[in-house]
C-alpha atoms as a PDB file:
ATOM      1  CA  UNK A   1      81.929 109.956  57.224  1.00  0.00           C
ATOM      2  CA  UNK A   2      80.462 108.760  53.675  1.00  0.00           C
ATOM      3  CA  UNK A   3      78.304 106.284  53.437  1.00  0.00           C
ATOM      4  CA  UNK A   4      79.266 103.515  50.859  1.00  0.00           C
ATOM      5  CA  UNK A   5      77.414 103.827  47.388  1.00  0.00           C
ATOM      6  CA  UNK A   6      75.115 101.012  47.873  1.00  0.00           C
ATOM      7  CA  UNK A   7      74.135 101.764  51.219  1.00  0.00           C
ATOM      8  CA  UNK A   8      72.867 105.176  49.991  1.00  0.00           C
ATOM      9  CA  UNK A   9      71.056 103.207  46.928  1.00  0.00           C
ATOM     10  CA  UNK A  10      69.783 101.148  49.318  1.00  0.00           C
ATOM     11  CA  UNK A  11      68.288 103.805  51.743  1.00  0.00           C
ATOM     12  CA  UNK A  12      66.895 105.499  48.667  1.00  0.00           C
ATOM     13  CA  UNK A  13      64.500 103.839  48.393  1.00  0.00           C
ATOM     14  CA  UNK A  14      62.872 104.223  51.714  1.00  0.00           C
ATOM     15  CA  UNK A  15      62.764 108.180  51.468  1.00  0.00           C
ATOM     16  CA  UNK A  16      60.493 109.214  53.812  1.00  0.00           C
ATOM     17  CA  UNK A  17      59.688 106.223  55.554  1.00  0.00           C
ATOM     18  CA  UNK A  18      59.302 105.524  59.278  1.00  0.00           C
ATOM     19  CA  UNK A  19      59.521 102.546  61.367  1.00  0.00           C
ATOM     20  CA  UNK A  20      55.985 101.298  62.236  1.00  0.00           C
ATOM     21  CA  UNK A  21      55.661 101.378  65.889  1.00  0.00           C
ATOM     22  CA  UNK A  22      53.369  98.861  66.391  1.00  0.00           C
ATOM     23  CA  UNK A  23      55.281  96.087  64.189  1.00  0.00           C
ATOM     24  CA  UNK A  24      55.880  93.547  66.835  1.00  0.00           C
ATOM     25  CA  UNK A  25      56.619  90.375  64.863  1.00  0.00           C
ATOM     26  CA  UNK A  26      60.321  89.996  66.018  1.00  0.00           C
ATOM     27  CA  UNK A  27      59.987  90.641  69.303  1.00  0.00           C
ATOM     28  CA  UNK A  28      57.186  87.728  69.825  1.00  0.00           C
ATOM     29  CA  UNK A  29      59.404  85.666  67.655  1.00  0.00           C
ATOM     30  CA  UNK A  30      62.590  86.408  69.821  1.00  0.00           C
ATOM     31  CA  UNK A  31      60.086  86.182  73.319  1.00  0.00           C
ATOM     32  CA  UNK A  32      58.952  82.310  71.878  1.00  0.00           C
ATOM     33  CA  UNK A  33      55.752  83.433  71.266  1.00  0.00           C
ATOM     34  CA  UNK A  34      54.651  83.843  67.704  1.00  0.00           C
ATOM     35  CA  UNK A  35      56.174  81.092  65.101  1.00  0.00           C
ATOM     36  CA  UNK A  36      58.228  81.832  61.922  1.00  0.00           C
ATOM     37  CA  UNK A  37      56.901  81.174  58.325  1.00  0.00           C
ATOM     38  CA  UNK A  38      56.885  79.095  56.722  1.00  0.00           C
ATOM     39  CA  UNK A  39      58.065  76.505  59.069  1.00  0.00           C
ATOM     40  CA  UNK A  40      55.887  77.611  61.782  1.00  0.00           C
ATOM     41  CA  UNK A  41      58.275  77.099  64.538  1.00  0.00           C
ATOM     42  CA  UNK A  42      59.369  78.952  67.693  1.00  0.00           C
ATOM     43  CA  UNK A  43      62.518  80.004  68.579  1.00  0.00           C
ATOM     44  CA  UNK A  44      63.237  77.474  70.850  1.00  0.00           C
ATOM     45  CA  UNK A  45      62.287  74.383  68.611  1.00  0.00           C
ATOM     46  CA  UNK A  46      64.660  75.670  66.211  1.00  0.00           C
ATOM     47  CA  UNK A  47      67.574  75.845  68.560  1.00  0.00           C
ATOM     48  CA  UNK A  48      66.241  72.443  70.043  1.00  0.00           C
ATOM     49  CA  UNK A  49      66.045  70.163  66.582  1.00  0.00           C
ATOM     50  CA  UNK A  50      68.502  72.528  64.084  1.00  0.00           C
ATOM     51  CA  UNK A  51      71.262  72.767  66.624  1.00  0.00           C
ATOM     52  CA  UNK A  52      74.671  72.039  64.991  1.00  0.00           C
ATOM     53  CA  UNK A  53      72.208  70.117  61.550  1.00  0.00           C
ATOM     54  CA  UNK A  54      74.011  72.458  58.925  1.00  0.00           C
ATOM     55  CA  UNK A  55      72.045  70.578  56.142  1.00  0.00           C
ATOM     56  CA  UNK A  56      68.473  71.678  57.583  1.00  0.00           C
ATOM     57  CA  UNK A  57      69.987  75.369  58.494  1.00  0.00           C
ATOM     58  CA  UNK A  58      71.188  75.488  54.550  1.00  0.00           C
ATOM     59  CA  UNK A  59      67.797  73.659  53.337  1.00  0.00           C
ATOM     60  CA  UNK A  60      65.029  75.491  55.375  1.00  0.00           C
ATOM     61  CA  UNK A  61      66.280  79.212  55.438  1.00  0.00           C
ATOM     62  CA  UNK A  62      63.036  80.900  55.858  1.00  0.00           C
ATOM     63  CA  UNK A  63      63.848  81.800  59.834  1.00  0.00           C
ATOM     64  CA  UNK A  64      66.331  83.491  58.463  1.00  0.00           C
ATOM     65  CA  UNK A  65      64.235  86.243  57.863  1.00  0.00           C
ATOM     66  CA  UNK A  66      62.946  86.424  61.472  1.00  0.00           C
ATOM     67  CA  UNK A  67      66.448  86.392  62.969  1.00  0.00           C
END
């Protein structure tokens, strides 16, 4: 199977690469115990205060990156 044309772009660009097996940011993040930036808050207070608040999940997107 072929990969789509902008998939291949896309892996391009990481030629070479390899994971980093020490990167452990997500898993702390998903395991409550390291906050997201830039609104330095765990997991759990954003499923606590954001829950079902579709304004602040539009407005404050930068957890986004952690999920």
């Amino acid at each position: 199977m072929s990969l789509p044309r902008d998939i291949r772009a896309f892996l391009s660009h990481y030629h070479g690469q390899t994971d980093d097996s020490q990167a452990s940011d997500n898993l702390l993040f998903y395991q409550n115990r390291l906050r997201c930036q830039p609104d330095d808050l765990l997991i759990s207070e954003i499923h606590q205060s954001w829950r079902k608040d579709y304004n602040q999940l539009e407005y404050n997107h930068g957890y986004i990156q952690w999920l």
